[in-house]
Protein backbone atom coordinates (compact mmCIF):
# COMPACT_ATOMS: atom_id res chain seq x y z
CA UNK A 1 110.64 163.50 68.99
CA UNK A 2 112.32 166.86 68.03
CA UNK A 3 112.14 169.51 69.73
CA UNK A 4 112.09 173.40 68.24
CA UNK A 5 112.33 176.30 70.77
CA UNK A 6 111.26 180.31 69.96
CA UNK A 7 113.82 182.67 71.39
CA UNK A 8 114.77 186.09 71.74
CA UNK A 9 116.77 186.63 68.56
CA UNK A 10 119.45 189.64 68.34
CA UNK A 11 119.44 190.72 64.76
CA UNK A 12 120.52 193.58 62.71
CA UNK A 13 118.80 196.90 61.92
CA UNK A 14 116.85 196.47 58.83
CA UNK A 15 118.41 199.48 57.15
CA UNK A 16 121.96 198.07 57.61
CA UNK A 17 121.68 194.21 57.25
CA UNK A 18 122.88 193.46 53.70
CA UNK A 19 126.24 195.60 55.62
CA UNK A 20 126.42 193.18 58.42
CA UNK A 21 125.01 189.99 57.15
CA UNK A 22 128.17 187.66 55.23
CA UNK A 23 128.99 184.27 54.24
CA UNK A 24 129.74 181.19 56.96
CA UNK A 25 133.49 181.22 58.67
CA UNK A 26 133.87 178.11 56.84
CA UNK A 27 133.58 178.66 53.40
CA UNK A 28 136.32 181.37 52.76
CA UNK A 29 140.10 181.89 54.42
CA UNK A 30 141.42 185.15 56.64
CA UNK A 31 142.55 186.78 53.19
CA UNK A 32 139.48 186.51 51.01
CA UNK A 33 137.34 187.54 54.38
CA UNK A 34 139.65 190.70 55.07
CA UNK A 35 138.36 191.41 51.12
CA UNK A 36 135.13 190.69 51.46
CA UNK A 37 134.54 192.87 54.70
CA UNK A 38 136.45 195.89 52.43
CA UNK A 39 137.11 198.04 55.98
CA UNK A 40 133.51 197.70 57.38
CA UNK A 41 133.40 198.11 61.09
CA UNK A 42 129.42 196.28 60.88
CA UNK A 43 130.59 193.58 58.70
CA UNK A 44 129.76 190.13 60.60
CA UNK A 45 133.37 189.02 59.71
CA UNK A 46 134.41 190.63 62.55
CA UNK A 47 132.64 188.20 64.89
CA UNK A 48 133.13 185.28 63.21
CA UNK A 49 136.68 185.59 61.86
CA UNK A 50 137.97 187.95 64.13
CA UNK A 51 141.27 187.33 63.33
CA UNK A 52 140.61 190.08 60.24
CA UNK A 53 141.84 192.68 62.77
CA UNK A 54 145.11 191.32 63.58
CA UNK A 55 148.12 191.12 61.33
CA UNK A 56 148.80 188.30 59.08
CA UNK A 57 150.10 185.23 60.62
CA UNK A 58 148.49 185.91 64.24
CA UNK A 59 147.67 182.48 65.47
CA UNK A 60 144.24 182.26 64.50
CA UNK A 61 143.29 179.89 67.60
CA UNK A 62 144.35 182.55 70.17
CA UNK A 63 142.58 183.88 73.56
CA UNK A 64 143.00 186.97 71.84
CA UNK A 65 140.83 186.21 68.48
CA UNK A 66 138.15 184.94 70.13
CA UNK A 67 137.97 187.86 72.99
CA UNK A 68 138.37 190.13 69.77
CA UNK A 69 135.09 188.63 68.31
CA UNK A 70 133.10 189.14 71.44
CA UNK A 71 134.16 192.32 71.75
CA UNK A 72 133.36 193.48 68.48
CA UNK A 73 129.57 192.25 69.01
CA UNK A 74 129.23 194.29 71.99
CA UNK A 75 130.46 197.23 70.22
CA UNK A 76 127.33 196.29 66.93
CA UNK A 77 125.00 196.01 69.66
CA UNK A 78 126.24 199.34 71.78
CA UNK A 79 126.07 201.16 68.57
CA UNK A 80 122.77 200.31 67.71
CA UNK A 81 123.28 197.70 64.56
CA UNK A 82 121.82 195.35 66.64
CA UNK A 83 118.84 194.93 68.99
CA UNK A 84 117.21 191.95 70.80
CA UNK A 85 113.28 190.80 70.44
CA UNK A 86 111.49 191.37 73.50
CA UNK A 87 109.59 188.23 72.86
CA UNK A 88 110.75 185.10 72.03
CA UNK A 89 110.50 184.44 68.11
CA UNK A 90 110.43 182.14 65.11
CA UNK A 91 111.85 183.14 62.12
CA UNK A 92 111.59 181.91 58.38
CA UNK A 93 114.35 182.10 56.29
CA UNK A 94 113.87 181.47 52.65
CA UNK A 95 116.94 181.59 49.83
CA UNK A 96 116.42 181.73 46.39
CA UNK A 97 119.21 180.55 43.80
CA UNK A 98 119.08 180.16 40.25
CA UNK A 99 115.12 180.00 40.20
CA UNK A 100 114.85 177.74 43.24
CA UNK A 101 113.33 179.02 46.61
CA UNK A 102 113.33 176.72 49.54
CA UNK A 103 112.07 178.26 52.98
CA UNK A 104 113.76 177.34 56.25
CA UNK A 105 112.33 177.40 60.58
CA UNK A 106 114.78 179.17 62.39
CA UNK A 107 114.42 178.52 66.06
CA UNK A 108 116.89 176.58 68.67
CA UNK A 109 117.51 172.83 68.77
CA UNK A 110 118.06 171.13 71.92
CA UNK A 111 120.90 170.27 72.90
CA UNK A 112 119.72 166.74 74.60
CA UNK A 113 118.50 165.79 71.15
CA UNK A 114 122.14 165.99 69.62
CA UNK A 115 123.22 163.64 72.92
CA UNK A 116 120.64 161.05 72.85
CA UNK A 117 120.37 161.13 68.91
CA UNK A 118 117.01 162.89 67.80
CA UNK A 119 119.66 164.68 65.67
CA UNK A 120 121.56 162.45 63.24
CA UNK A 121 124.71 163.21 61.78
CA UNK A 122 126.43 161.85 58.50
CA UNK A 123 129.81 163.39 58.84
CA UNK A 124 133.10 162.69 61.44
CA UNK A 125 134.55 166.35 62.73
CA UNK A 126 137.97 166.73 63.17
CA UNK A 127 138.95 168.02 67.14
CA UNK A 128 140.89 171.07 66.23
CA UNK A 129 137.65 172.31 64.16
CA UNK A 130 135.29 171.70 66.79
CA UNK A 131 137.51 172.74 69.32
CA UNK A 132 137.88 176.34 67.89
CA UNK A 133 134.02 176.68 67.35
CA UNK A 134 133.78 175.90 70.73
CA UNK A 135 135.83 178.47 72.08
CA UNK A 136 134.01 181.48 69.91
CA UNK A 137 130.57 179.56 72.07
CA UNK A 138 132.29 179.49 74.84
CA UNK A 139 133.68 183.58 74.89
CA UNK A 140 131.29 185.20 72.99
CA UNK A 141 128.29 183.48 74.99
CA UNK A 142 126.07 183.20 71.95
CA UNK A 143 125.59 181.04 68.98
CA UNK A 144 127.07 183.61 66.16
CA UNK A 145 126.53 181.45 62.93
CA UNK A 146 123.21 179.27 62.87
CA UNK A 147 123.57 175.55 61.45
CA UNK A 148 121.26 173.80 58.18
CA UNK A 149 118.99 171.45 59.63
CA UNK A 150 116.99 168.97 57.02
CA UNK A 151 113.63 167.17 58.42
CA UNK A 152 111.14 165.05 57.26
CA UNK A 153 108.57 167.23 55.10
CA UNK A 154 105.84 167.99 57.14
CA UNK A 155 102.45 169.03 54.95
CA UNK A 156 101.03 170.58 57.92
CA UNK A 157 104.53 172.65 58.15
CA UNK A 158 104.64 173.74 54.60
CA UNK A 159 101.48 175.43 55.15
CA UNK A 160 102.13 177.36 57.92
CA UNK A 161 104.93 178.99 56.63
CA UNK A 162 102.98 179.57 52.90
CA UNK A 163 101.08 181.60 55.35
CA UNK A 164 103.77 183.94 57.03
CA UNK A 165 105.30 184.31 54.10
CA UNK A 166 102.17 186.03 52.34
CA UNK A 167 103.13 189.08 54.80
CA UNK A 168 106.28 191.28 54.50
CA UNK A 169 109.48 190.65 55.41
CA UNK A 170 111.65 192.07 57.69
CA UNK A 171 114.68 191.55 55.72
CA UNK A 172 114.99 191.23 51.96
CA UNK A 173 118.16 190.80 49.80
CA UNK A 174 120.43 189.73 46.85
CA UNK A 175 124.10 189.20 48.03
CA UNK A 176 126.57 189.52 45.63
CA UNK A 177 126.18 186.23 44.19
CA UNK A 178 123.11 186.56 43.17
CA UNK A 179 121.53 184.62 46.18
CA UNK A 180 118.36 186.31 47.65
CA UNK A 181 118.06 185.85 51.04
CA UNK A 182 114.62 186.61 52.89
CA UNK A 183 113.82 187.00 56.89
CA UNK A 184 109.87 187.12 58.26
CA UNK A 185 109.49 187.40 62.47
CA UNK A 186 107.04 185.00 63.76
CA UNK A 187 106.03 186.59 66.61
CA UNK A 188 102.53 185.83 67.05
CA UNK A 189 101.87 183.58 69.85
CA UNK A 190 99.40 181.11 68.08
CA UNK A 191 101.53 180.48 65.12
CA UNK A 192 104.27 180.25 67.42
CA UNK A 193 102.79 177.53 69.61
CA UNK A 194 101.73 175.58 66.54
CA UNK A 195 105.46 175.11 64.40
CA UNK A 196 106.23 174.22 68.02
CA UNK A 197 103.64 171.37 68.45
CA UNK A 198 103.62 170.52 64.59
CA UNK A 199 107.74 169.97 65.27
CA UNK A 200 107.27 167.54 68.53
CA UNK A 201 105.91 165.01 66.16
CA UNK A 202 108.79 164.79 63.89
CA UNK A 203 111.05 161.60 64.94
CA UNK A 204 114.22 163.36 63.89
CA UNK A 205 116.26 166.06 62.42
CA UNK A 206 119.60 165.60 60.56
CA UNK A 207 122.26 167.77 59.89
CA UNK A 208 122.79 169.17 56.39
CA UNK A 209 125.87 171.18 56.85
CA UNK A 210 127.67 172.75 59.63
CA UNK A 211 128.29 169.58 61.58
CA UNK A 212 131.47 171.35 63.41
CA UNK A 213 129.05 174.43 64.84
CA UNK A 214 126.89 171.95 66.05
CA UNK A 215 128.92 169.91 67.74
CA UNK A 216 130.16 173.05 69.59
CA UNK A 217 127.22 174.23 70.49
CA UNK A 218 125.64 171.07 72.19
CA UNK A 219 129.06 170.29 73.64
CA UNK A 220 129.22 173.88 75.26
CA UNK A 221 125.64 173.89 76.42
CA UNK A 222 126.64 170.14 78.13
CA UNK A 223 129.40 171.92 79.79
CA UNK A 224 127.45 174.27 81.23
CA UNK A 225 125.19 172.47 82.41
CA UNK A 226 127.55 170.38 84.18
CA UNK A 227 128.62 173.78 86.22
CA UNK A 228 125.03 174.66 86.58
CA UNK A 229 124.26 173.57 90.39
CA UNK A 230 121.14 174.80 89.62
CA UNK A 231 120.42 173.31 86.36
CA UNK A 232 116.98 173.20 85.21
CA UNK A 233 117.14 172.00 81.98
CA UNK A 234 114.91 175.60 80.60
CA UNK A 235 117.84 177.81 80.45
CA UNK A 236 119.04 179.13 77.35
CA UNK A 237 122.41 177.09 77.07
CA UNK A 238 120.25 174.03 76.35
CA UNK A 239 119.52 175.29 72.77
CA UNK A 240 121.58 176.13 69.85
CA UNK A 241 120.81 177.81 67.07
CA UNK A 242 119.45 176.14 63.48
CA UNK A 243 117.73 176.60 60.83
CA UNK A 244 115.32 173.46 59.75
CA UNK A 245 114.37 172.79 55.88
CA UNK A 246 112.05 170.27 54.12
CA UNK A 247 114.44 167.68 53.24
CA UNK A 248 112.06 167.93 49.98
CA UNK A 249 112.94 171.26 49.36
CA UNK A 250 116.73 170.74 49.68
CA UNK A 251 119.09 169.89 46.92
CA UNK A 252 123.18 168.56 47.20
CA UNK A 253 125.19 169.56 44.71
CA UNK A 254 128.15 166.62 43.64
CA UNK A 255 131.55 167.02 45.58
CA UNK A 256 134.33 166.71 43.08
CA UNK A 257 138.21 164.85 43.27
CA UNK A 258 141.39 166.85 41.97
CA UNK A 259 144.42 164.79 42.32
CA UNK A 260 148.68 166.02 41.95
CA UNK A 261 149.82 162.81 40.32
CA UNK A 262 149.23 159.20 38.92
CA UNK A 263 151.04 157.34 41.51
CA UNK A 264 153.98 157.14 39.42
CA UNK A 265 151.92 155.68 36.58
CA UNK A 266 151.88 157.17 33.10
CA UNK A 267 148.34 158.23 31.89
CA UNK A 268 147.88 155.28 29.32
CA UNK A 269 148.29 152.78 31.93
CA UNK A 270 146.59 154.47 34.50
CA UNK A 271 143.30 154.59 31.95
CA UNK A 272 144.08 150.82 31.27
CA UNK A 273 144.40 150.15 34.87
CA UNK A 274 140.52 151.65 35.03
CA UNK A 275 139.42 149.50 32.30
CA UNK A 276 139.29 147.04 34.77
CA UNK A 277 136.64 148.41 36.64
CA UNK A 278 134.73 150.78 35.00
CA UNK A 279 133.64 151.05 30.97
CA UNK A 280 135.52 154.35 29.81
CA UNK A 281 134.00 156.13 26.70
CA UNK A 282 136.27 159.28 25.40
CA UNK A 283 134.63 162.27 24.81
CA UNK A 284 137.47 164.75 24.28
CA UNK A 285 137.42 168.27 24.57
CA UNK A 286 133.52 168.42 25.17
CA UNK A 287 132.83 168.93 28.96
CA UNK A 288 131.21 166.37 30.64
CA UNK A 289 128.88 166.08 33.68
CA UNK A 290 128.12 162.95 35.20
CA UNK A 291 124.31 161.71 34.51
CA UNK A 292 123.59 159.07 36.85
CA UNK A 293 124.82 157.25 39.82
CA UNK A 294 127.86 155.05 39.62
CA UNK A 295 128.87 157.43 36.64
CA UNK A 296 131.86 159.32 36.78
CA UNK A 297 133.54 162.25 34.63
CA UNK A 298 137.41 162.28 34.40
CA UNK A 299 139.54 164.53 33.42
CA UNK A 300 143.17 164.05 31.98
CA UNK A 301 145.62 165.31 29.62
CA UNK A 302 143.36 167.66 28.12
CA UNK A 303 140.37 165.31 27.33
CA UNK A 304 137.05 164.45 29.59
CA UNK A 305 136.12 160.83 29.99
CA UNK A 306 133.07 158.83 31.18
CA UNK A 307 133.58 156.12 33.68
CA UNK A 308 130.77 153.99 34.44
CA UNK A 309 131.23 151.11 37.29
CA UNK A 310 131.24 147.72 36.47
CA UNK A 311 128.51 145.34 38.16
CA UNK A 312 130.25 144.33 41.37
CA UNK A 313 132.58 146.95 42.20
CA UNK A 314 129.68 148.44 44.44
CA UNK A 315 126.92 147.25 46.61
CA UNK A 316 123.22 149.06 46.08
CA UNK A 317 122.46 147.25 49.65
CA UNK A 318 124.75 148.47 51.77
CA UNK A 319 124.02 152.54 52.35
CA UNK A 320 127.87 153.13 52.25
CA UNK A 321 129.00 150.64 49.70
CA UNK A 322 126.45 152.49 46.99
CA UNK A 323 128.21 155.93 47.09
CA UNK A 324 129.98 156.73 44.42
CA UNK A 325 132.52 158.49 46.52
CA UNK A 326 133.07 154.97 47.84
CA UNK A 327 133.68 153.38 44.28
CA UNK A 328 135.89 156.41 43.85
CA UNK A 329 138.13 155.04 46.94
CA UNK A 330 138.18 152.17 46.42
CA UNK A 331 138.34 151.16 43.35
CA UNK A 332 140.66 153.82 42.07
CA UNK A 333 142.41 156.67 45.15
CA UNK A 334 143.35 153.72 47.14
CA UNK A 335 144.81 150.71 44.85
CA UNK A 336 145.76 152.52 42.11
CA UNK A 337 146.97 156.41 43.42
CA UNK A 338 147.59 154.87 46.97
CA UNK A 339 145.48 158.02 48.46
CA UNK A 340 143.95 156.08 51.31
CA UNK A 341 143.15 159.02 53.93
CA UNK A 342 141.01 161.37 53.09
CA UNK A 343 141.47 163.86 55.41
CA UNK A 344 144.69 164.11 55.31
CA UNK A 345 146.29 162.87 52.35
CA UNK A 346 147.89 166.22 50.34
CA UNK A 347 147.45 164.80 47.14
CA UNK A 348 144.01 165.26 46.72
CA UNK A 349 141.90 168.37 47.25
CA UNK A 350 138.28 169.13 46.69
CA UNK A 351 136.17 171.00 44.71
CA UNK A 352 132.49 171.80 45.69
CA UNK A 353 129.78 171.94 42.95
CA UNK A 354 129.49 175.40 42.64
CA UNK A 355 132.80 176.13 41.35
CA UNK A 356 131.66 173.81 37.98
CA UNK A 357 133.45 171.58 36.09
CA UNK A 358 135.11 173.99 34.36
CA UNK A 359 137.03 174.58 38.07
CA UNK A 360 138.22 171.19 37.48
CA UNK A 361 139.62 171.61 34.54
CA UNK A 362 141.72 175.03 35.12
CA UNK A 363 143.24 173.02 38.31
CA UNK A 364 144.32 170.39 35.71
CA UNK A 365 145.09 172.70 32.66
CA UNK A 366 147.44 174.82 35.43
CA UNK A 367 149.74 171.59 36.10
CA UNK A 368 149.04 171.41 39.24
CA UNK A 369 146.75 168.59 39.49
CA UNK A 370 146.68 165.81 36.69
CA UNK A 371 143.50 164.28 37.01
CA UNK A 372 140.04 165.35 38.50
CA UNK A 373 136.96 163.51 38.83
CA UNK A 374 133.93 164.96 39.34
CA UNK A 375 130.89 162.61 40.74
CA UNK A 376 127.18 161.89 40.59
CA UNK A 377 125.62 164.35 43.71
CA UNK A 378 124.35 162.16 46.67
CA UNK A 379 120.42 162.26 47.17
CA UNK A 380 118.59 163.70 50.26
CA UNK A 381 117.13 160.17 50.46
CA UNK A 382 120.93 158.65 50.60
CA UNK A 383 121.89 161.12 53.58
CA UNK A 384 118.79 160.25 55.35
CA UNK A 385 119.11 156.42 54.91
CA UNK A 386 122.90 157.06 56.44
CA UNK A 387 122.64 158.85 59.47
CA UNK A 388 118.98 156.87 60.38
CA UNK A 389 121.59 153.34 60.35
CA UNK A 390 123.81 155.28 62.29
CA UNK A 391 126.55 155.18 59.54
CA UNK A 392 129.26 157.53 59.00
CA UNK A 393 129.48 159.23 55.22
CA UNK A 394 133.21 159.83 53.81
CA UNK A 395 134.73 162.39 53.38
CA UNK A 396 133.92 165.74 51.47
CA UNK A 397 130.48 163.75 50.06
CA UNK A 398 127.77 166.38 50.97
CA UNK A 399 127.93 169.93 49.35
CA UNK A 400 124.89 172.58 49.92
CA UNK A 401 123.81 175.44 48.31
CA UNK A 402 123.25 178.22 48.81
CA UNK A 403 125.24 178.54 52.27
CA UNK A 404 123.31 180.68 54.74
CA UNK A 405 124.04 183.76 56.32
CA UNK A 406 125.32 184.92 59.15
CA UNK A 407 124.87 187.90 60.99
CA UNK A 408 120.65 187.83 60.26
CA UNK A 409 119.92 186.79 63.82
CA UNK A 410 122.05 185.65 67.15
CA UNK A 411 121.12 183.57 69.73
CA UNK A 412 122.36 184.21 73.13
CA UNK A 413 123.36 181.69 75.64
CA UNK A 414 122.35 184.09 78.68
């Protein structure tokens, strides 16, 4: 069963929190964070992408960077931007985008859960990723960004936080994308003790997104446990820091497919070659979106095209088979554009939802991509059915939003 810990948060003065709080390290590069933190000394940038205050093309994996980032928290919290609870806390954390509110538990996740698999995965992470998260654990001593947790819905749940959420907030804003993001302290004892107890009878958690920072986190807290004569299995490096969500409140957006160049095939006999496999239906110019699963948009040479699978180029019993980023692979990156890895292959690139269609079509319109595909967005339901059979998802299926913020509330390892 799952287990959800209060802690002592360290979080921002209300007064200066829309200053400090920004966007995940993962979402944006050095250049477009440098913009973004436009001089601030309190932006959270600092912490998280430290590199900000060195020149350009420091080595971004540096002792250096990550000393920089710790340093630059002690100097928030010596200032007075930040304080820490005296009492060990909940949170809820609710975000509200384009009319749609869902309302998440911060607290700490245990790190024996991600070891012994109360917390399922659905993604591979790549060493050099998790390696670098694990060094800004590691030297700053704290978990800086907090990961997306999904879990069962829990009726029970849902109606303890309807409750906290009647009372004011502690923190309550609209970022600059129009995302409202909105912070209550739990830090009454009763209400406390029951999200914990309510949370012991969940059978798992999975992660949504963030699979790098949690991988960090429960690797670090293993190794220090392992130098911990003294372990007892309470202190703090046990737990990391998440944020859990009603997997029925949760929605993924689709994960789209630009690609440089047909293989060395012209575009009629590329669309031919799909003919073989999927039924194509032209709709020039008008944009279209994908409205079902196994249903794909493409777009080439100025026009947008429907591609719908053919019966037996997929398999609705097998969890991995069904995806459409699967029929994607294999029935057209691999055989036919002879992209076969994912990850590394620099032909292909990736466009979350967010950005639109209309994303997909500048990349194309520019020349530099020929053709993009944009899919069908994978179901809560599908993620859940692949990381309970222990499956692994492919690449770049999964895209959340809205992203959560850092800088509302650290959790330190001490």
């Amino acid at each position: 069963m799952a287990i959800l810990k209060p802690f002592k948060g360290i979080r921002p003065k209300k007064e200066l929190v829309k200053r400090i709080a920004c966007r995940p390290y993962d979402v944006l590069d050095e250049k477009e964070a440098r913009v973004e933190a436009n001089g601030d000394a309190l932006s959270f940038y600092h912490v998280i992408k430290p590199e900000i205050d060195f020149p350009d093309g420091t080595n971004v994996y540096a002792p250096e960077i990550y000393l920089k980032g710790k340093e630059n928290f002690e100097r928030m919290i010596a200032e007075g931007a930040f304080a820490k609870e005296n009492k060990d806390c909940y949170y809820i954390y609710s975000q509200t985008m384009e009319g749609r509110t869902q309302y998440g538990i911060m607290g700490c996740a245990s790190v024996e859960d991600y070891m012994n698999g109360v917390i399922k995965k659905h993604e591979l992470t790549r060493p050099d990723k998790e390696e670098d998260r694990k060094n800004h654990v590691r030297v700053g001593n704290m978990n800086a960004e907090p990961v997306f947790f999904a879990y069962p819905n829990v009726p029970e749940l849902d109606a303890v936080v309807s409750e906290i959420t009647k009372s004011t907030p502690e923190y309550n804003m609209i970022t600059n994308d129009g995302i409202g993001h909105t912070v209550w302290v739990v830090n009454d004892d009763e209400t406390i003790k029951k999200i914990t107890d309510l949370f012991a009878k969940i059978p798992a958690t999975y992660v949504a997104d963030g699979h790098h920072r949690t991988a960090a986190a429960a690797l670090v807290g293993k190794e220090l446990r392992e130098k911990n004569p003294n372990h007892t299995g309470k202190e703090e490096y046990n737990f990391f820091l998440a944020v859990h969500f009603p997997d029925n409140q949760l929605q993924i957006m689709d994960y789209n497919r630009v690609i440089k160049d047909l293989n060395g095939l012209s575009e009629e006999d590329f669309i031919n070659k799909l003919k073989e496999n999927f039924d194509i239906v032209d709709k020039g110019t008008t944009e279209y979106r994908p409205d079902k699963l196994h249903n794909f948009s493409m777009y080439i040479g100025g026009k947008w095209y429907s591609l719908t699978a053919k019966e037996g180029t997929y398999n609705d019993n097998d969890p991995i088979a069904v995806l459409d980023v699967t029929i994607l692979s294999e029935q057209v990156l691999a055989p036919l554009l002879n992209i076969v890895d994912l990850r590394k292959d620099k032909r292909i690139d990736f466009v979350g939802g967010l950005r639109g269609l209309g994303e997909l079509k500048t990349r194309v319109d520019s020349g530099k991509m020929v053709v993009a595909f944009a899919l069908y967005p994978v179901t809560m339901k599908q993620l859940i059915d692949i990381a309970d059979s222990g499956e692994i998802m492919p690449p770049k299926t999964t895209w959340f939003e809205p992203k959560l913020r850092s800088g509302l509330i650290v959790h330190s390892l001490d």
